[in-house]
PDB file of N, CA and C in Angstrom:
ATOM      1  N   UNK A   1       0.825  -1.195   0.000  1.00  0.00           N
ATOM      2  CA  UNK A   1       0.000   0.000   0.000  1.00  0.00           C
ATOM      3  C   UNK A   1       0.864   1.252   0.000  1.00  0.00           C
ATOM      4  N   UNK A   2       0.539   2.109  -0.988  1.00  0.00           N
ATOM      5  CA  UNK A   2       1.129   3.407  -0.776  1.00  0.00           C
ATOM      6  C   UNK A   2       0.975   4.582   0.379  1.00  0.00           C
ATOM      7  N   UNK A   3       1.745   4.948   0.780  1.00  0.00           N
ATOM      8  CA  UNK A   3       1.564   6.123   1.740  1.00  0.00           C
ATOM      9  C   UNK A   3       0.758   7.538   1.388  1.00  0.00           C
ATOM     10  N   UNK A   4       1.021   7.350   0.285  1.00  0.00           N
ATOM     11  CA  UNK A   4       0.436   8.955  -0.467  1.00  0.00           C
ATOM     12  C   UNK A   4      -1.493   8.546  -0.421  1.00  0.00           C
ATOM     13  N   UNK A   5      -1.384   7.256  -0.313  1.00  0.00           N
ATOM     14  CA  UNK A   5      -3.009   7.093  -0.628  1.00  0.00           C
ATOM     15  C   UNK A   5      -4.052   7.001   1.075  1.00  0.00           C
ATOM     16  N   UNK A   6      -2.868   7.396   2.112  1.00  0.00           N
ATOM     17  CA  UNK A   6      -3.377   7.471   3.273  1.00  0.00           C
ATOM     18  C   UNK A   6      -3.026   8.846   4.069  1.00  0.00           C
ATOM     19  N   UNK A   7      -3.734   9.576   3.770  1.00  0.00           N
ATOM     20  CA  UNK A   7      -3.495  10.694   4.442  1.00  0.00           C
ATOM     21  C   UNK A   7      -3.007  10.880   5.772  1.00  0.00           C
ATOM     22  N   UNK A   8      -2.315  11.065   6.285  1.00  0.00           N
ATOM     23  CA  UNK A   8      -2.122  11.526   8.618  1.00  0.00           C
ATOM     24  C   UNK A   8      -1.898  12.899   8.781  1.00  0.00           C
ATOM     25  N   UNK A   9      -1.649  13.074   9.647  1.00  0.00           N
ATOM     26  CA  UNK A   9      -1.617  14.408  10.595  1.00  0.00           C
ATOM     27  C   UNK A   9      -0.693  15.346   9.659  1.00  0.00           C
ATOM     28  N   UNK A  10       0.526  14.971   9.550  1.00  0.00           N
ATOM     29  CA  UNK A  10       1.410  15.556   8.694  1.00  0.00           C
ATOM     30  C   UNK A  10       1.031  15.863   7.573  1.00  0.00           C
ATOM     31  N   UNK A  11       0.398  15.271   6.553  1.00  0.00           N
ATOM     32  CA  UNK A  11       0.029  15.836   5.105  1.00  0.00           C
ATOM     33  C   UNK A  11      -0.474  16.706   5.787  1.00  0.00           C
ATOM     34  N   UNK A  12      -1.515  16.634   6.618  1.00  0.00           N
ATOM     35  CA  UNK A  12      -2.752  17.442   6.719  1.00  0.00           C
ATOM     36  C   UNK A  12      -1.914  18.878   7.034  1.00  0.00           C
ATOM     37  N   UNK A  13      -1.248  19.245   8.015  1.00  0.00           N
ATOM     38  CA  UNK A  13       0.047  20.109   8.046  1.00  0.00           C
ATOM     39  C   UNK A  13       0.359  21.085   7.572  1.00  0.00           C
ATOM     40  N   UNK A  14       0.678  20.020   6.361  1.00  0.00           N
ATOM     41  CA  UNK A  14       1.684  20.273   4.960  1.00  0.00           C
ATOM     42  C   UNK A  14       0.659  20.979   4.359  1.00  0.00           C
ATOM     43  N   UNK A  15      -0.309  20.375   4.052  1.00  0.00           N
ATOM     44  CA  UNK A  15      -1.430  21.110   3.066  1.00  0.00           C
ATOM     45  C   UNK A  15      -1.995  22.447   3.549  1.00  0.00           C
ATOM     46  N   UNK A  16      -1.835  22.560   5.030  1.00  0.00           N
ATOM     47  CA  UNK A  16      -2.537  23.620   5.509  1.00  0.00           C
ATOM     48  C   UNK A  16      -1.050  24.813   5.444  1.00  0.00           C
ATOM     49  N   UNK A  17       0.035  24.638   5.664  1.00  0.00           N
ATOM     50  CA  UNK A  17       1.061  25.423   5.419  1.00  0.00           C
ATOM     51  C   UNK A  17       0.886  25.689   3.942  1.00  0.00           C
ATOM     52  N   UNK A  18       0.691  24.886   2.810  1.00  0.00           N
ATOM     53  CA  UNK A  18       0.403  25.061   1.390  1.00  0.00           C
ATOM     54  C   UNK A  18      -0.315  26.457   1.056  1.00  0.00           C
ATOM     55  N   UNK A  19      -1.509  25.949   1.379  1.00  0.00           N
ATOM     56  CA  UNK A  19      -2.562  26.794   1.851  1.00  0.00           C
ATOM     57  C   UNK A  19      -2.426  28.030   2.197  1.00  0.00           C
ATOM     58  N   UNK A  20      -1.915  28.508   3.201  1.00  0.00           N
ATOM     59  CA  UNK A  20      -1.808  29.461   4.039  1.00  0.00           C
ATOM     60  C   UNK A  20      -0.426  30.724   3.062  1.00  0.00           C
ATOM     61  N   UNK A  21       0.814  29.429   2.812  1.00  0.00           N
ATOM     62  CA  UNK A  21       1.645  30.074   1.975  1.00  0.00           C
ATOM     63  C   UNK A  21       0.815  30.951   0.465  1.00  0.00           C
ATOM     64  N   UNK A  22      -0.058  30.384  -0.027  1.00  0.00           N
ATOM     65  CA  UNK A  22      -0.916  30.780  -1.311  1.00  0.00           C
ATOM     66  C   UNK A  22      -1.840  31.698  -1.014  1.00  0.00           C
ATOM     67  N   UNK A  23      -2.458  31.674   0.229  1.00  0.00           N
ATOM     68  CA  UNK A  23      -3.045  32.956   0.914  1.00  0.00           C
ATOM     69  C   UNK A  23      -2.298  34.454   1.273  1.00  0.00           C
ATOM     70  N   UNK A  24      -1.177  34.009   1.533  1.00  0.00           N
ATOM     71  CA  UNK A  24      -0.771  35.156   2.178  1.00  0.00           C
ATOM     72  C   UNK A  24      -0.146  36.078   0.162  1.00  0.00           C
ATOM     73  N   UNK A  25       0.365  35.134  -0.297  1.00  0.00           N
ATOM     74  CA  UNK A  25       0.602  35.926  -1.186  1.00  0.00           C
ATOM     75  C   UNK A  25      -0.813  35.916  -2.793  1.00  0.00           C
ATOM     76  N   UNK A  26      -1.838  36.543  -1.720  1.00  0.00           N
ATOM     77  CA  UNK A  26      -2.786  36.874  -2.537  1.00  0.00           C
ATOM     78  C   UNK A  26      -3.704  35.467  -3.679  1.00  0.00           C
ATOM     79  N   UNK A  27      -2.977  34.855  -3.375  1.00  0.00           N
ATOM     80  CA  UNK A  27      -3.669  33.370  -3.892  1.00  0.00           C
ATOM     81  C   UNK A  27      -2.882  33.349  -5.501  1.00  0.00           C
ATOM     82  N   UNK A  28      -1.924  33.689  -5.443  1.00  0.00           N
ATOM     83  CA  UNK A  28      -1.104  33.716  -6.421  1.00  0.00           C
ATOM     84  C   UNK A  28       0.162  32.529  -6.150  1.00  0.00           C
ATOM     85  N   UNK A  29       0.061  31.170  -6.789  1.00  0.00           N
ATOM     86  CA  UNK A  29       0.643  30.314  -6.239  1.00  0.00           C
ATOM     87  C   UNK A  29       2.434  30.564  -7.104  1.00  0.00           C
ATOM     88  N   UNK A  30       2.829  31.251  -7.946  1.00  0.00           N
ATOM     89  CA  UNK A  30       3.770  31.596  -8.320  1.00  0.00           C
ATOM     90  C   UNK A  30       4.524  32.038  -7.669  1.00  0.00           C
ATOM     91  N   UNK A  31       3.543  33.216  -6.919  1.00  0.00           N
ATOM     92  CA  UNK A  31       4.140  33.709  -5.911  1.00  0.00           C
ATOM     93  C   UNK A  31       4.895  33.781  -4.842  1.00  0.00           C
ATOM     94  N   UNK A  32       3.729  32.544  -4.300  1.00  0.00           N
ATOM     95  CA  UNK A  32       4.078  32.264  -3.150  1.00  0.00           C
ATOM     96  C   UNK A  32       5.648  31.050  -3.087  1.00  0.00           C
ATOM     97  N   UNK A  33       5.831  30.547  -4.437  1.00  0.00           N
ATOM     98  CA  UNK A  33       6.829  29.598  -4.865  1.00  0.00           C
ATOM     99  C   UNK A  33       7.874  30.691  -4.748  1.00  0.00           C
ATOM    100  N   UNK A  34       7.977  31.570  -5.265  1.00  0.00           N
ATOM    101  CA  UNK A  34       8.971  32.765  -5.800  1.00  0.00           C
ATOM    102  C   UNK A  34       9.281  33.158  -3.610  1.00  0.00           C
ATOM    103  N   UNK A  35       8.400  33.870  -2.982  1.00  0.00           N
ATOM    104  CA  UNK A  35       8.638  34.059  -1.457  1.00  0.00           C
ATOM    105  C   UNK A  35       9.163  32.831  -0.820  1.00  0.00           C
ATOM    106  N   UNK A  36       9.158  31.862  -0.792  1.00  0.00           N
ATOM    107  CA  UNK A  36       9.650  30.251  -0.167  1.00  0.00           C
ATOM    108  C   UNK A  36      11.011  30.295  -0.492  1.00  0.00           C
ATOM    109  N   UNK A  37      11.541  30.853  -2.275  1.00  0.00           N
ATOM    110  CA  UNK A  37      12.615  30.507  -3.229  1.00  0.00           C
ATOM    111  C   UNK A  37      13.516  31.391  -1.986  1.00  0.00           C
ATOM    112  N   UNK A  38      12.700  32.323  -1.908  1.00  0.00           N
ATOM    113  CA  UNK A  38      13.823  33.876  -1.131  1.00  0.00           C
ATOM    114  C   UNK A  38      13.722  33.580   0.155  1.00  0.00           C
ATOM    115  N   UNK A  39      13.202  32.871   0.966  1.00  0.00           N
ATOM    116  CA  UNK A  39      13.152  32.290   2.498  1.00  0.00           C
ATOM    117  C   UNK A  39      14.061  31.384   2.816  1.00  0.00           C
ATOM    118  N   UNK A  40      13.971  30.356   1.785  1.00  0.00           N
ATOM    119  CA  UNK A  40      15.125  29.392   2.080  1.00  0.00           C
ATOM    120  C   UNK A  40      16.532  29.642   1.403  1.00  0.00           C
ATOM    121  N   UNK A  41      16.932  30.991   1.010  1.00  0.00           N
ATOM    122  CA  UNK A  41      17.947  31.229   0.508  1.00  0.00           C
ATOM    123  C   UNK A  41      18.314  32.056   1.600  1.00  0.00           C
ATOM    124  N   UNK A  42      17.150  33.003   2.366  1.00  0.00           N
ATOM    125  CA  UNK A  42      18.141  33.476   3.249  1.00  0.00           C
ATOM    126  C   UNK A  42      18.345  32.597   4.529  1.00  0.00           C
ATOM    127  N   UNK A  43      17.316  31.522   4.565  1.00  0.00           N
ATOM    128  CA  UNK A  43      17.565  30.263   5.702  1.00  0.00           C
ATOM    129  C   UNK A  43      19.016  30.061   5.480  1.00  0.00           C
ATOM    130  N   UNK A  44      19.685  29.431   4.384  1.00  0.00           N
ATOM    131  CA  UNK A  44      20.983  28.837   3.818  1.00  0.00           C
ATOM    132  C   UNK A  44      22.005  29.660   4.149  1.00  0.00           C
ATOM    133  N   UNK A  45      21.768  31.036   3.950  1.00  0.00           N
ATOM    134  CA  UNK A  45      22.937  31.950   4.220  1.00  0.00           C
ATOM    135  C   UNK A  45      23.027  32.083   5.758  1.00  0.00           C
ATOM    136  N   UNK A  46      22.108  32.192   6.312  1.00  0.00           N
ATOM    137  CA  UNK A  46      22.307  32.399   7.896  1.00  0.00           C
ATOM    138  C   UNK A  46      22.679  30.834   8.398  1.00  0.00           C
ATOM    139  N   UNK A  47      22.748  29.719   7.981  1.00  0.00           N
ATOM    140  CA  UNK A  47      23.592  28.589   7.990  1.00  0.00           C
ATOM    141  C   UNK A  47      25.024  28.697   7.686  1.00  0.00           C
ATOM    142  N   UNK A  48      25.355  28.919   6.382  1.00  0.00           N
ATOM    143  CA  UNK A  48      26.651  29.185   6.132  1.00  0.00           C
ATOM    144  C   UNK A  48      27.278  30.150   7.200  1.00  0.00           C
ATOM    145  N   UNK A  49      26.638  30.763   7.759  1.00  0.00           N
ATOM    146  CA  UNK A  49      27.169  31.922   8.833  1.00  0.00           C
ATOM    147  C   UNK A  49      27.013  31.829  10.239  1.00  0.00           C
ATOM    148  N   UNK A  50      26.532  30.965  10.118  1.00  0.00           N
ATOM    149  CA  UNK A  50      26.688  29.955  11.939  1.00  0.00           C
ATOM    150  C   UNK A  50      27.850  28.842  11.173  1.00  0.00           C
ATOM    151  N   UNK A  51      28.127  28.295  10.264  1.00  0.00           N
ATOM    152  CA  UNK A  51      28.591  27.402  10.684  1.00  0.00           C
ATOM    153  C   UNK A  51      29.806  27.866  10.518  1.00  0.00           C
ATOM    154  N   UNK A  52      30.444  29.208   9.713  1.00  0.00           N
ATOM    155  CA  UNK A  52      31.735  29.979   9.627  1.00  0.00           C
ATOM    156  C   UNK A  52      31.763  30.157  11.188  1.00  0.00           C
ATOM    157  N   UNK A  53      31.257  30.840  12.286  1.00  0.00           N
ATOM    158  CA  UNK A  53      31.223  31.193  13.844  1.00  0.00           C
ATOM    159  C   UNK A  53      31.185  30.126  14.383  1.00  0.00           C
ATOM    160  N   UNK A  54      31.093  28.520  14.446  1.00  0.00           N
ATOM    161  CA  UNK A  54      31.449  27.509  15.120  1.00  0.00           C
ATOM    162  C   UNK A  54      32.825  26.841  15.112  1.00  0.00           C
ATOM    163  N   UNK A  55      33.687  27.108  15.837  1.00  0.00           N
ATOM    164  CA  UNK A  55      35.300  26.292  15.727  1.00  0.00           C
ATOM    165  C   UNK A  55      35.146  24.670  15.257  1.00  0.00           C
ATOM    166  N   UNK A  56      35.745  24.294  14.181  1.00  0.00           N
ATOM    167  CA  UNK A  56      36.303  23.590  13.230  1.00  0.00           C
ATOM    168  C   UNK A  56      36.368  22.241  14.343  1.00  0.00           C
ATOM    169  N   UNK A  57      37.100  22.027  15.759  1.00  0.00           N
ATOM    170  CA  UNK A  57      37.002  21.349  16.474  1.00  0.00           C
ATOM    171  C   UNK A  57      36.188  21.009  17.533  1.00  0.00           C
ATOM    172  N   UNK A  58      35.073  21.999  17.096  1.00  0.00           N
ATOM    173  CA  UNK A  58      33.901  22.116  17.729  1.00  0.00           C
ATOM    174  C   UNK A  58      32.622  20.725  17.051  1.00  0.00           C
ATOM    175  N   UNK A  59      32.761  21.320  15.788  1.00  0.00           N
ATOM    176  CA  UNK A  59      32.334  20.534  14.684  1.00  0.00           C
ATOM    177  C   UNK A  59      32.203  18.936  15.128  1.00  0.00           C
ATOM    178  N   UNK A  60      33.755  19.146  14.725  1.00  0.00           N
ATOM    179  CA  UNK A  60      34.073  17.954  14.468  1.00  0.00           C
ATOM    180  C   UNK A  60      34.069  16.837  15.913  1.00  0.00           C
ATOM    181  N   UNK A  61      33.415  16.956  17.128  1.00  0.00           N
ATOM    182  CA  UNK A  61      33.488  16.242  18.115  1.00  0.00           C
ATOM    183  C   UNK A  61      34.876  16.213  18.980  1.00  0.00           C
ATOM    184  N   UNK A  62      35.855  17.294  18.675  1.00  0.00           N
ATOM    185  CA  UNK A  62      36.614  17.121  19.763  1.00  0.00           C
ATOM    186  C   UNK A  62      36.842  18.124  20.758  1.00  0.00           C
ATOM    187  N   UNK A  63      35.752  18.786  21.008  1.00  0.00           N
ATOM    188  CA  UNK A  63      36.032  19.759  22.357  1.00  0.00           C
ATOM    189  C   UNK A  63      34.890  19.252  22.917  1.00  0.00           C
ATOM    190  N   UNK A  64      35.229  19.128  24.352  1.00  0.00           N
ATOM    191  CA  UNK A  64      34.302  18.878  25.434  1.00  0.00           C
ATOM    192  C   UNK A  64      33.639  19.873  25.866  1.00  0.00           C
ATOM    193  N   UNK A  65      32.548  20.043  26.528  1.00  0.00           N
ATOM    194  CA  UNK A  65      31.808  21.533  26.705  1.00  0.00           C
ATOM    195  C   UNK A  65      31.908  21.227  28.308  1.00  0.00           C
ATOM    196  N   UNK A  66      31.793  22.347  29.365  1.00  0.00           N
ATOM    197  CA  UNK A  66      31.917  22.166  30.364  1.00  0.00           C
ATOM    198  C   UNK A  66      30.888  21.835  31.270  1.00  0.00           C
ATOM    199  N   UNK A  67      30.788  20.725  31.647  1.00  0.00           N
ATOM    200  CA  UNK A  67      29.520  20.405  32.589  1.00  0.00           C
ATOM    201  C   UNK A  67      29.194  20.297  34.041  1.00  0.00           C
ATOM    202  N   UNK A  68      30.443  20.885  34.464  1.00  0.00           N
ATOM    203  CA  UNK A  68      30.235  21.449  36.190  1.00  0.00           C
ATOM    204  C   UNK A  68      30.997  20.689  36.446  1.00  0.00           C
TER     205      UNK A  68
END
């Protein structure tokens, strides 16, 4: 059985974030594709820029953090 042919909580979610994204930009679903395009680009950049401000041995599992 496919998953797509059983709806749960999560589609339901998903569809209502869908939704809501196509509302806000006037019910213009181009739109709202085009505002998401520019959200998760500036999501990505403010990633690249935490992960430049985290030490390299931080990363990578070898500093211990201090726990009292």
């Amino acid at each position: 059985m496919s998953s797509v042919s059983q709806p749960n909580e999560q589609d339901a979610g998903l569809e209502t974030a869908v939704d809501q994204a196509i509302a806000v930009c006037d019910g213009d679903p181009l739109a709202a594709v085009r505002a998401l395009i520019v959200a998760n680009n500036l999501l990505e950049a403010e990633i690249a820029d935490l992960k430049k401000a985290v030490s390299h041995a931080y990363m990578r599992g070898r500093f211990r953090s201090y726990t009292g």
